[in-house]
C-alpha atoms as a PDB file:
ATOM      1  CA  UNK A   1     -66.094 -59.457 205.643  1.00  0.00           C
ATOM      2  CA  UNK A   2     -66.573 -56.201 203.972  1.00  0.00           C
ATOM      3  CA  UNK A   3     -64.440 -53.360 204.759  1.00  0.00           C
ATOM      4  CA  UNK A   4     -66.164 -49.796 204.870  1.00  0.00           C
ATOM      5  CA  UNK A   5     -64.232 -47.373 202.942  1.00  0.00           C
ATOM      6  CA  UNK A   6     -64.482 -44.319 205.356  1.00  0.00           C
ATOM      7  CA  UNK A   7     -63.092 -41.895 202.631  1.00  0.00           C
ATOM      8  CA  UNK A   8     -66.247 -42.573 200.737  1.00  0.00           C
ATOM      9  CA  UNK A   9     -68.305 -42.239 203.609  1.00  0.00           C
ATOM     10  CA  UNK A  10     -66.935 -39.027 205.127  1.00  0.00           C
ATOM     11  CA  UNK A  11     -66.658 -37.743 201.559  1.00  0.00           C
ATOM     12  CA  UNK A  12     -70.444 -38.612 200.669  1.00  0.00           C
ATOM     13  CA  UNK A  13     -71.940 -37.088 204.138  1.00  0.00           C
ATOM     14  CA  UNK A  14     -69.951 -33.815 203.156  1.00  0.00           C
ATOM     15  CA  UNK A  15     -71.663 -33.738 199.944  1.00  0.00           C
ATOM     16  CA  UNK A  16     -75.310 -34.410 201.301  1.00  0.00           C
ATOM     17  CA  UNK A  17     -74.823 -32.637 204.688  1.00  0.00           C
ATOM     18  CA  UNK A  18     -78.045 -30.075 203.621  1.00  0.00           C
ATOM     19  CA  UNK A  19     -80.056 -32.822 201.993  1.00  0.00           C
ATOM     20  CA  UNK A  20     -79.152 -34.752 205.083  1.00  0.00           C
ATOM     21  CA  UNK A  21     -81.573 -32.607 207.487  1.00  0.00           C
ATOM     22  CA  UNK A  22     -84.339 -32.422 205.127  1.00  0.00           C
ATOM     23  CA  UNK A  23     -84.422 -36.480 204.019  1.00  0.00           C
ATOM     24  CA  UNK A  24     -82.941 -38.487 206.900  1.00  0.00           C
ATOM     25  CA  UNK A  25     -86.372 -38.357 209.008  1.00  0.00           C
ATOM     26  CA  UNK A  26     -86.097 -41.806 210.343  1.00  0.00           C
ATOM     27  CA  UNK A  27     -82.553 -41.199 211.992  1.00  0.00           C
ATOM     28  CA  UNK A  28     -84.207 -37.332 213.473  1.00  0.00           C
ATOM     29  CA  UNK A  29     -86.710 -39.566 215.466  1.00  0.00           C
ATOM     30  CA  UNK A  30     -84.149 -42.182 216.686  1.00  0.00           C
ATOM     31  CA  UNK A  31     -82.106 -39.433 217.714  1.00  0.00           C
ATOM     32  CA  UNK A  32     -84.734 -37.834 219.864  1.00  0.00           C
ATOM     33  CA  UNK A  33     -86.029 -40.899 221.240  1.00  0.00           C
ATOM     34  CA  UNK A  34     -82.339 -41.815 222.590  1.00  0.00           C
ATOM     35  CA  UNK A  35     -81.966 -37.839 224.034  1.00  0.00           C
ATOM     36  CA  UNK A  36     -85.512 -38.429 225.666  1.00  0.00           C
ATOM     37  CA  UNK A  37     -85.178 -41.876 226.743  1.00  0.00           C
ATOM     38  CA  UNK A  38     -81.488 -40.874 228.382  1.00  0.00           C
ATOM     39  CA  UNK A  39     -83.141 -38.724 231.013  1.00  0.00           C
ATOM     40  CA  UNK A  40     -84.430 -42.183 232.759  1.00  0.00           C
ATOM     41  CA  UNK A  41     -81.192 -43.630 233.453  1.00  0.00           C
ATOM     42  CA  UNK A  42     -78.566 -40.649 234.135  1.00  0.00           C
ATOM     43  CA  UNK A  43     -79.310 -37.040 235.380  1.00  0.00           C
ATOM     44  CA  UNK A  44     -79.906 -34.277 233.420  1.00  0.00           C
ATOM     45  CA  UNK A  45     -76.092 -33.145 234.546  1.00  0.00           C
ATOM     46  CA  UNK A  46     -74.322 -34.760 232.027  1.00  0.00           C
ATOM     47  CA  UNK A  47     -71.059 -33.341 232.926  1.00  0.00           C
ATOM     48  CA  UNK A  48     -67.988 -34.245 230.638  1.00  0.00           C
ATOM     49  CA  UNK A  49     -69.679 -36.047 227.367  1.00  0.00           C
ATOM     50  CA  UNK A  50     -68.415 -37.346 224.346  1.00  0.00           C
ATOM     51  CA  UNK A  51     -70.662 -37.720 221.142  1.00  0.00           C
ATOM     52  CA  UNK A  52     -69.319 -40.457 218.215  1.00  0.00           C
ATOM     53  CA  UNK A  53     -70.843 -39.229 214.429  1.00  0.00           C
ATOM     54  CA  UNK A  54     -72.462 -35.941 215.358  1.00  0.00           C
ATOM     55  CA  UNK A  55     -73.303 -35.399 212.430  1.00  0.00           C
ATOM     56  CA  UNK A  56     -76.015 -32.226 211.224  1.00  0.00           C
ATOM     57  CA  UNK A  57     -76.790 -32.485 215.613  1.00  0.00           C
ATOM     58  CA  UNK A  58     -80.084 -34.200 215.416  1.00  0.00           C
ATOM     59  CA  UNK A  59     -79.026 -35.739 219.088  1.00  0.00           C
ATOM     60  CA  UNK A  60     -76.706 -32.887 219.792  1.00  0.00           C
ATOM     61  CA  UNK A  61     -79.647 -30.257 219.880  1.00  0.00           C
ATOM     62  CA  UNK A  62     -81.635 -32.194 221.909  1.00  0.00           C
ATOM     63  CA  UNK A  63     -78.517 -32.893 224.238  1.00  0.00           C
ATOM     64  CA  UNK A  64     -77.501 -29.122 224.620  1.00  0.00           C
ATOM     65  CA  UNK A  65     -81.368 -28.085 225.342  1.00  0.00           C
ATOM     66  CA  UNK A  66     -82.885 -30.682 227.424  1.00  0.00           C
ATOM     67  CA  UNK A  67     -79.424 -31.222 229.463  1.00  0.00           C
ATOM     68  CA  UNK A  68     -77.060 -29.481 231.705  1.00  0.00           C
ATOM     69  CA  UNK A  69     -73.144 -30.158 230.074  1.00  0.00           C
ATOM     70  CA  UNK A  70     -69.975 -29.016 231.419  1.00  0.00           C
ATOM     71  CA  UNK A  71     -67.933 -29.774 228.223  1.00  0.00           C
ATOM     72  CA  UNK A  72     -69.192 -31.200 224.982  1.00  0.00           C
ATOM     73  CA  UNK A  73     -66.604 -33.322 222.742  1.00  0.00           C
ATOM     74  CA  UNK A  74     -68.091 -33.749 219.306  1.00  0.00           C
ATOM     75  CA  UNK A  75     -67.009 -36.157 216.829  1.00  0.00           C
ATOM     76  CA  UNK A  76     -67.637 -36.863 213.516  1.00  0.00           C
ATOM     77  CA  UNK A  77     -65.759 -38.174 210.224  1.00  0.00           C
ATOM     78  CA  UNK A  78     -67.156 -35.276 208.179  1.00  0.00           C
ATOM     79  CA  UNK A  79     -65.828 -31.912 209.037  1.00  0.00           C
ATOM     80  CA  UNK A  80     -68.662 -30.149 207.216  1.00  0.00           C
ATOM     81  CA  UNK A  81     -70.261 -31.270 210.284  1.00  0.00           C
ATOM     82  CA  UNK A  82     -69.686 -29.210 213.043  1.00  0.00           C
ATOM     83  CA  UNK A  83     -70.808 -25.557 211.314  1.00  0.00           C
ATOM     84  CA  UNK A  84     -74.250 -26.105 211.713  1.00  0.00           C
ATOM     85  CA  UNK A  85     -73.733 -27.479 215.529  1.00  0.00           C
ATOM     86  CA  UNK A  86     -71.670 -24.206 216.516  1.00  0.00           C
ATOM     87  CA  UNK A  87     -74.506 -22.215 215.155  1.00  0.00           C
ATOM     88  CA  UNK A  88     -76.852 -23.752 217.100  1.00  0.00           C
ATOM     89  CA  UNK A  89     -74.966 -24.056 220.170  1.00  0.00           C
ATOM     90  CA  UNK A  90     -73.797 -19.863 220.275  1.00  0.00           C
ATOM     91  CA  UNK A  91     -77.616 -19.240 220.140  1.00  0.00           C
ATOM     92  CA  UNK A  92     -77.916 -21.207 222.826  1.00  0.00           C
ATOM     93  CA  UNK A  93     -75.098 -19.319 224.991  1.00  0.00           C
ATOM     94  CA  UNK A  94     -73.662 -22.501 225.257  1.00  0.00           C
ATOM     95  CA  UNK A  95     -69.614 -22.705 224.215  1.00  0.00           C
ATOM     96  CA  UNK A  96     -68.146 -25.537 226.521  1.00  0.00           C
ATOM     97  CA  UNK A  97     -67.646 -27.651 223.204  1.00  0.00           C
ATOM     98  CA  UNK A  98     -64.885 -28.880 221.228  1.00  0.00           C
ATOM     99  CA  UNK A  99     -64.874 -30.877 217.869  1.00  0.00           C
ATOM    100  CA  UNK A 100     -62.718 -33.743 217.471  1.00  0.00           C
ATOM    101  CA  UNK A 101     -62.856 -34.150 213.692  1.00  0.00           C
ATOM    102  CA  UNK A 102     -61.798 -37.839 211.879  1.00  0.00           C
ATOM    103  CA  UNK A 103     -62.825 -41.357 211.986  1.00  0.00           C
ATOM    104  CA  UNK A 104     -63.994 -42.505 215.667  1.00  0.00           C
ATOM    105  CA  UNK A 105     -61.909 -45.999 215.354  1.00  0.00           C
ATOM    106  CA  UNK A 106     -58.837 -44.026 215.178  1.00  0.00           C
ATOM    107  CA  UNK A 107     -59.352 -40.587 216.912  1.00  0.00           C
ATOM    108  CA  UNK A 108     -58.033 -40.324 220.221  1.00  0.00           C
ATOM    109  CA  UNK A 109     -60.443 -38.976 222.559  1.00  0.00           C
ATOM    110  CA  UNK A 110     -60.313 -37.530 226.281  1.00  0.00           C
ATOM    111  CA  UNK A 111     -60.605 -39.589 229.305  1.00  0.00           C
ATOM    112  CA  UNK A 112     -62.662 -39.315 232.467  1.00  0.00           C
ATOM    113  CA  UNK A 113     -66.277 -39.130 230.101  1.00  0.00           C
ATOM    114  CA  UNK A 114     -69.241 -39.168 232.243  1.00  0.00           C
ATOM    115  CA  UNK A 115     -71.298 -40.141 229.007  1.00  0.00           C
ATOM    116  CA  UNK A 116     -70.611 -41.440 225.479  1.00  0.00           C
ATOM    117  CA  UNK A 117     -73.618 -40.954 223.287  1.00  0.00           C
ATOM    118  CA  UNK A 118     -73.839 -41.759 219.049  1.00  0.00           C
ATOM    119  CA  UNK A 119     -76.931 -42.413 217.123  1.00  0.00           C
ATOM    120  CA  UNK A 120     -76.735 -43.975 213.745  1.00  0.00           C
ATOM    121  CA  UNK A 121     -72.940 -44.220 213.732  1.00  0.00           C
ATOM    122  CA  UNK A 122     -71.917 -47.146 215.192  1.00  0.00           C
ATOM    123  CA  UNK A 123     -72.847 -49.290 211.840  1.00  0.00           C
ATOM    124  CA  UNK A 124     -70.149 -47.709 209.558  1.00  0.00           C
ATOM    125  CA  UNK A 125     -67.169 -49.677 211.886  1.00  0.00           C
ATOM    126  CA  UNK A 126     -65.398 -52.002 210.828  1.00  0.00           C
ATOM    127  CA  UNK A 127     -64.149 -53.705 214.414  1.00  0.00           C
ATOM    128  CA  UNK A 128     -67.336 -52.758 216.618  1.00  0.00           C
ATOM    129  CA  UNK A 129     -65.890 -55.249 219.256  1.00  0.00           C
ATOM    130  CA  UNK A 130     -62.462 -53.103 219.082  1.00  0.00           C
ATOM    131  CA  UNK A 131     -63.776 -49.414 219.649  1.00  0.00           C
ATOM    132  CA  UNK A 132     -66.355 -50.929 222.311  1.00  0.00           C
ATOM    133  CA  UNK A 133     -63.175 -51.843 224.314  1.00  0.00           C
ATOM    134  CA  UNK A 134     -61.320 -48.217 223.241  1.00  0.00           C
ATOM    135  CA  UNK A 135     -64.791 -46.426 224.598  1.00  0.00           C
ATOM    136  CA  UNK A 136     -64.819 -48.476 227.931  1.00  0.00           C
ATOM    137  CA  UNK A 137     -61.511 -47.111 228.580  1.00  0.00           C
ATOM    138  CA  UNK A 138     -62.235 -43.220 227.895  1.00  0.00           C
ATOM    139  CA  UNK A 139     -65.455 -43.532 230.459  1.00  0.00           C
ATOM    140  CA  UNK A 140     -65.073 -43.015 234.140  1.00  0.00           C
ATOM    141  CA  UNK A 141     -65.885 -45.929 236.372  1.00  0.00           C
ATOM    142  CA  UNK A 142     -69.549 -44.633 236.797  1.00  0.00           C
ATOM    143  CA  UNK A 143     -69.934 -43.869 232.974  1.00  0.00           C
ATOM    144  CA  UNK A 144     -72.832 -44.604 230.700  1.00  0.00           C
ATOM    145  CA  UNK A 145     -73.017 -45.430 226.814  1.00  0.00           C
ATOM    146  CA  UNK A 146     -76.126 -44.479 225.049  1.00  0.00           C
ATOM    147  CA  UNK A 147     -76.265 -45.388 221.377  1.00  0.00           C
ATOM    148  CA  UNK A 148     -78.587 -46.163 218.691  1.00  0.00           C
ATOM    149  CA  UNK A 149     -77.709 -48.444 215.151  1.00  0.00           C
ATOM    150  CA  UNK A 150     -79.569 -50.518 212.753  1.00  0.00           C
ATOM    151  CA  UNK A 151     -79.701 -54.271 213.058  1.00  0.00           C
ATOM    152  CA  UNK A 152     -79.829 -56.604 210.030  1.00  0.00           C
ATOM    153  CA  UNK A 153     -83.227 -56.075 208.397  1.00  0.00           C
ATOM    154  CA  UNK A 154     -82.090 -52.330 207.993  1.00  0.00           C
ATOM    155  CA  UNK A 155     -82.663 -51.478 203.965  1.00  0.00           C
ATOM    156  CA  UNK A 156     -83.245 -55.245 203.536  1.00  0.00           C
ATOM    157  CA  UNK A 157     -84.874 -54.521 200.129  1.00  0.00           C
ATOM    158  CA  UNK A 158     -81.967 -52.802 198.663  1.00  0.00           C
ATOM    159  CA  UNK A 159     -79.569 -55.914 199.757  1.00  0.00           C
ATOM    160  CA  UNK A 160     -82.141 -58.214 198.170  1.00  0.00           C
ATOM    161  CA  UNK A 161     -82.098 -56.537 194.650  1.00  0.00           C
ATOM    162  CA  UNK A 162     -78.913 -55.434 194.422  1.00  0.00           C
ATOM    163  CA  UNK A 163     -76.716 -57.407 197.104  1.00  0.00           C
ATOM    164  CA  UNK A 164     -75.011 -54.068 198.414  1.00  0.00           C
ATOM    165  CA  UNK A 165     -75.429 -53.695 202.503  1.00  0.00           C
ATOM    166  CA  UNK A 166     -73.698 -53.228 205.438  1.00  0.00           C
ATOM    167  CA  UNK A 167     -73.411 -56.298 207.231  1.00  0.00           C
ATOM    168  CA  UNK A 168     -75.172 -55.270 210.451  1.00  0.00           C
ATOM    169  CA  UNK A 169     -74.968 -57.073 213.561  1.00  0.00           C
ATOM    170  CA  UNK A 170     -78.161 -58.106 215.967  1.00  0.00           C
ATOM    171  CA  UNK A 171     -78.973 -57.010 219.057  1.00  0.00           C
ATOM    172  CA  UNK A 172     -77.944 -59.875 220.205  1.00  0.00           C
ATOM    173  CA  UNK A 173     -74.632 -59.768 219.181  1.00  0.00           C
ATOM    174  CA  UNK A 174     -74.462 -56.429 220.338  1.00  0.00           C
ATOM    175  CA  UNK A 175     -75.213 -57.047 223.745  1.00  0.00           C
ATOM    176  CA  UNK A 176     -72.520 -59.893 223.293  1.00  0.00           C
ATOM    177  CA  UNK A 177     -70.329 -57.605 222.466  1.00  0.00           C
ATOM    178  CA  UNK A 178     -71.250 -55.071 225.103  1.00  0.00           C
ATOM    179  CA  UNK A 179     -71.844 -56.754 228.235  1.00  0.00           C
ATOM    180  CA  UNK A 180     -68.436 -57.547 229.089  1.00  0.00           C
ATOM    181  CA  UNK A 181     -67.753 -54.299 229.549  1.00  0.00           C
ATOM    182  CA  UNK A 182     -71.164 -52.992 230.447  1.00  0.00           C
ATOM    183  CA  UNK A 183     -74.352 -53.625 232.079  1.00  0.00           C
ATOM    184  CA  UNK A 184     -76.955 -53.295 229.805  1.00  0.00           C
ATOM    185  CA  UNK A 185     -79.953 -50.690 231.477  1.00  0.00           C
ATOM    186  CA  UNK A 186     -81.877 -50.892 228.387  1.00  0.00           C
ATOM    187  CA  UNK A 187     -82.349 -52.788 224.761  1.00  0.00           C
ATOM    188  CA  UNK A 188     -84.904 -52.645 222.316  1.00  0.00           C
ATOM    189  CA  UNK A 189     -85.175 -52.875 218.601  1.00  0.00           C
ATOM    190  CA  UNK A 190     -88.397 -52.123 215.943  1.00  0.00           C
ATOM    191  CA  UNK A 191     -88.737 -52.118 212.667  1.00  0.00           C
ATOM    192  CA  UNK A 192     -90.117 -49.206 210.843  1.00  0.00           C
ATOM    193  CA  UNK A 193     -91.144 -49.427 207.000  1.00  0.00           C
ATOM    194  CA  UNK A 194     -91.316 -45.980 204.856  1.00  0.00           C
ATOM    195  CA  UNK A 195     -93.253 -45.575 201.684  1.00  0.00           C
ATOM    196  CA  UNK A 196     -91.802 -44.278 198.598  1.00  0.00           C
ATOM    197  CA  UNK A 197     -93.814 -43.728 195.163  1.00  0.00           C
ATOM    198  CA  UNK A 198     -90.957 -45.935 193.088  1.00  0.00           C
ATOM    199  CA  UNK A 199     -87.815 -47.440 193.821  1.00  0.00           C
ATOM    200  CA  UNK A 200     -86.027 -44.665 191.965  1.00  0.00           C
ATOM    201  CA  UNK A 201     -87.404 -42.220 194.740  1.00  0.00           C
ATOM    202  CA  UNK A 202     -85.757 -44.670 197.296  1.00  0.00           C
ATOM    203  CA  UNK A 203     -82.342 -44.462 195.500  1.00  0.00           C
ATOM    204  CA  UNK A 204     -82.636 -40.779 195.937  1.00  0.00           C
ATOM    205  CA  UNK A 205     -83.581 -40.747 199.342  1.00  0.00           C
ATOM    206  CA  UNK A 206     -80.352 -42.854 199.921  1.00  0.00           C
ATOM    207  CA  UNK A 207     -78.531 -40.633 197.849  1.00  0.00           C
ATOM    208  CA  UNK A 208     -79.806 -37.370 199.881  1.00  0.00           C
ATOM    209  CA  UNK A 209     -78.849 -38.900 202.735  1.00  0.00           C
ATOM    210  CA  UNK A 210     -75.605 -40.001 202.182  1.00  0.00           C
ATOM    211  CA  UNK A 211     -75.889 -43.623 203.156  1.00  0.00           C
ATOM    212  CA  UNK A 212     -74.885 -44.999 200.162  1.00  0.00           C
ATOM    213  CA  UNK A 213     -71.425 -44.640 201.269  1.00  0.00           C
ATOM    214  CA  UNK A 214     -70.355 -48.302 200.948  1.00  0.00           C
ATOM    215  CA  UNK A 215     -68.900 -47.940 197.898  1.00  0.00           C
ATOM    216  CA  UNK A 216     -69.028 -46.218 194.261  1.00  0.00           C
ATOM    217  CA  UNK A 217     -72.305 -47.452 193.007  1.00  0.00           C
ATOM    218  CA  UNK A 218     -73.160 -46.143 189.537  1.00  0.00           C
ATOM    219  CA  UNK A 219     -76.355 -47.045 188.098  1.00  0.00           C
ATOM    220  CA  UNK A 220     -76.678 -46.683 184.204  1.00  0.00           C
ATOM    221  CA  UNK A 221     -79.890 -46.784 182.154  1.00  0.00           C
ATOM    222  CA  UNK A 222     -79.640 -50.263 182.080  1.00  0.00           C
ATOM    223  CA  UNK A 223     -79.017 -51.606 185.433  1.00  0.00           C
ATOM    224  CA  UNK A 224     -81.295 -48.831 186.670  1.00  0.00           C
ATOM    225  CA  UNK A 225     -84.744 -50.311 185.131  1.00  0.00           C
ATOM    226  CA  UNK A 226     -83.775 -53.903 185.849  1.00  0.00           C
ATOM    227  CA  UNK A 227     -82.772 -52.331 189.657  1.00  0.00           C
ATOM    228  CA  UNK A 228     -86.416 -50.979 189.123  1.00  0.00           C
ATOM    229  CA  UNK A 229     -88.457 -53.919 187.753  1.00  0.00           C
ATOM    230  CA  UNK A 230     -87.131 -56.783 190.271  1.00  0.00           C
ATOM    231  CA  UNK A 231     -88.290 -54.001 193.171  1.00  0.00           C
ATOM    232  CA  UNK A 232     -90.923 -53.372 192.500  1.00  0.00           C
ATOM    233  CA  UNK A 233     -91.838 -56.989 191.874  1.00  0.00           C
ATOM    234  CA  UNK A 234     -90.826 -57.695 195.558  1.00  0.00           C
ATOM    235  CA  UNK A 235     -91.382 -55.114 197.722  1.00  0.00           C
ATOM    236  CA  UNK A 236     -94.787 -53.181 195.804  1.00  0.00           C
ATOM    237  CA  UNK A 237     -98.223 -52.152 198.063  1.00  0.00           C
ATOM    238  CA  UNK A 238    -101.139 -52.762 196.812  1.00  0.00           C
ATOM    239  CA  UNK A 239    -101.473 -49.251 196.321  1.00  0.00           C
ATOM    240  CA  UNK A 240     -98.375 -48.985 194.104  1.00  0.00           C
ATOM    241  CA  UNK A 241     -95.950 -47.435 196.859  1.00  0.00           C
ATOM    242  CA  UNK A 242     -92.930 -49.183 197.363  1.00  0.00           C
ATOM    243  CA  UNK A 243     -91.506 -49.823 200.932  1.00  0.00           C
ATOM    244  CA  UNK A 244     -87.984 -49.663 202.477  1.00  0.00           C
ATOM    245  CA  UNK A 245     -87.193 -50.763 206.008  1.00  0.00           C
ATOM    246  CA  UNK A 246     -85.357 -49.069 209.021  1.00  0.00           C
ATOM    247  CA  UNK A 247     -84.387 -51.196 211.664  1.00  0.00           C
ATOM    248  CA  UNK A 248     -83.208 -49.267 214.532  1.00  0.00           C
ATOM    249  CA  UNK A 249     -81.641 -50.396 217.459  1.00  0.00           C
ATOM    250  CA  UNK A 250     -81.375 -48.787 220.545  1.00  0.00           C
ATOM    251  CA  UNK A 251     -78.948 -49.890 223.964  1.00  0.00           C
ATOM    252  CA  UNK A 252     -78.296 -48.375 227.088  1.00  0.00           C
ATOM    253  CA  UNK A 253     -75.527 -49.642 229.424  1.00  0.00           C
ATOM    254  CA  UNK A 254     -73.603 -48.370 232.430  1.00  0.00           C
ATOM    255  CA  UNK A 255     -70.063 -49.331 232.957  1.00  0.00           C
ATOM    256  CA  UNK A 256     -69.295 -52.287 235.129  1.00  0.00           C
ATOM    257  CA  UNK A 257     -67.161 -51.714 238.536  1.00  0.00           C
ATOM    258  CA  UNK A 258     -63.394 -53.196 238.128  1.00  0.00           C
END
């Protein structure tokens, strides 16, 4: 099993925490399909709730407009993080937030949540079975997780040409996972293919985005135009755009009575 170096990860989304906004357009819609799509199951009084992986607040805007919040615990792994969320916030008049910076496997976080929310996060852990457990036990007994992740044809290209990938779960292992703890409202999973001119403008758009951050992957002249060739020979349109694929997951669950 491969073990995700977090100091790479936390280390790479400080780096590309500007490009991160501009490039990461797939995980932008995710998030505000999971803020939208949270207003059907819960009221829009969220009272005490916790979000895993803020990151640049594509959820977190949506979740501080659209919803009324008594406090807001933000975590993330990145500290560069939470500037950008406190700016937005203040214009908003809204200060009932605190950040809880470090790795969400290990950070201790308050009890009594009304709602646990994360989108694109929950693929970086290493024991997803072990912080489902640690989250079931910060929510209330009426508590709700909301959560989006990718599922295993996520960047399948890149694993095919260079065998580097996260080793995602499905959704139905997640909902193995989950449903001892939870009762699942909602599941649902696409897959969503983007266009790129050339396989070198994918590597950059992973680069941008900082979701490279499985380990130190250099690519020299060499391994960069035989990276290029056996791409393009796979994965090329007809009209000469490449593709890679997004496979977002999205589940909903409430907590289950004692």
């Amino acid at each position: 099993m491969y073990i995700t170096d977090k100091e790479i990860v936390r280390n790479r989304f400080n780096r590309n925490f500007v490009s991160y906004n501009r490039e990461a357009v797939v995980q932008q819609q995710i998030a505000e399909k999971l803020a939208s799509m949270l207003s059907k199951f819960c009221k829009t009084e969220l009272n005490r709730v916790l979000e895993i992986g803020c990151g640049t607040g594509f959820l977190s805007k949506n979740i501080i407009s659209d919803y009324l919040v008594d406090e807001y615990f933000l975590n993330d792994i990145a500290e560069s993080a939470f500037k950008e969320i406190a700016i937005y916030a203040n214009s908003k008049n809204f200060y009932n937030y605190k950040f809880i910076h470090g790795d969400a496997e290990t950070a201790v976080f308050p009890e009594n949540i009304n709602t646990i929310i994360s989108t694109s996060t929950f693929q970086w852990f290493n024991n997803i079975e072990k912080f489902i457990s640690k989250i079931n036990y910060v929510l209330n007994d009426t508590g709700i997780i909301a959560f989006s992740t990718f599922g295993k044809n996520n960047f399948k290209e890149i694993k095919a040409v260079s065998n580097v990938g996260l080793e995602y779960k499905t959704l139905k292992e997640l909902k193995t996972i989950i449903e001892p703890y939870f009762n699942i409202l909602h599941a649902e999973e696409w897959i969503q293919k983007e266009q790129f001119n050339s396989p070198k403008d994918v590597l950059k758009h992973i680069k941008l985005t900082g979701v490279n951050g499985l380990k130190n992957e250099f690519f020299g002249k060499e391994k960069l135009i035989k990276f290029t060739e056996e791409y393009q020979k796979q994965f090329s349109n007809n009209n000469k755009t490449v593709n890679l694929t997004y496979h977002p997951i999205i589940i909903i669950a409430k907590k289950r009575y004692a």
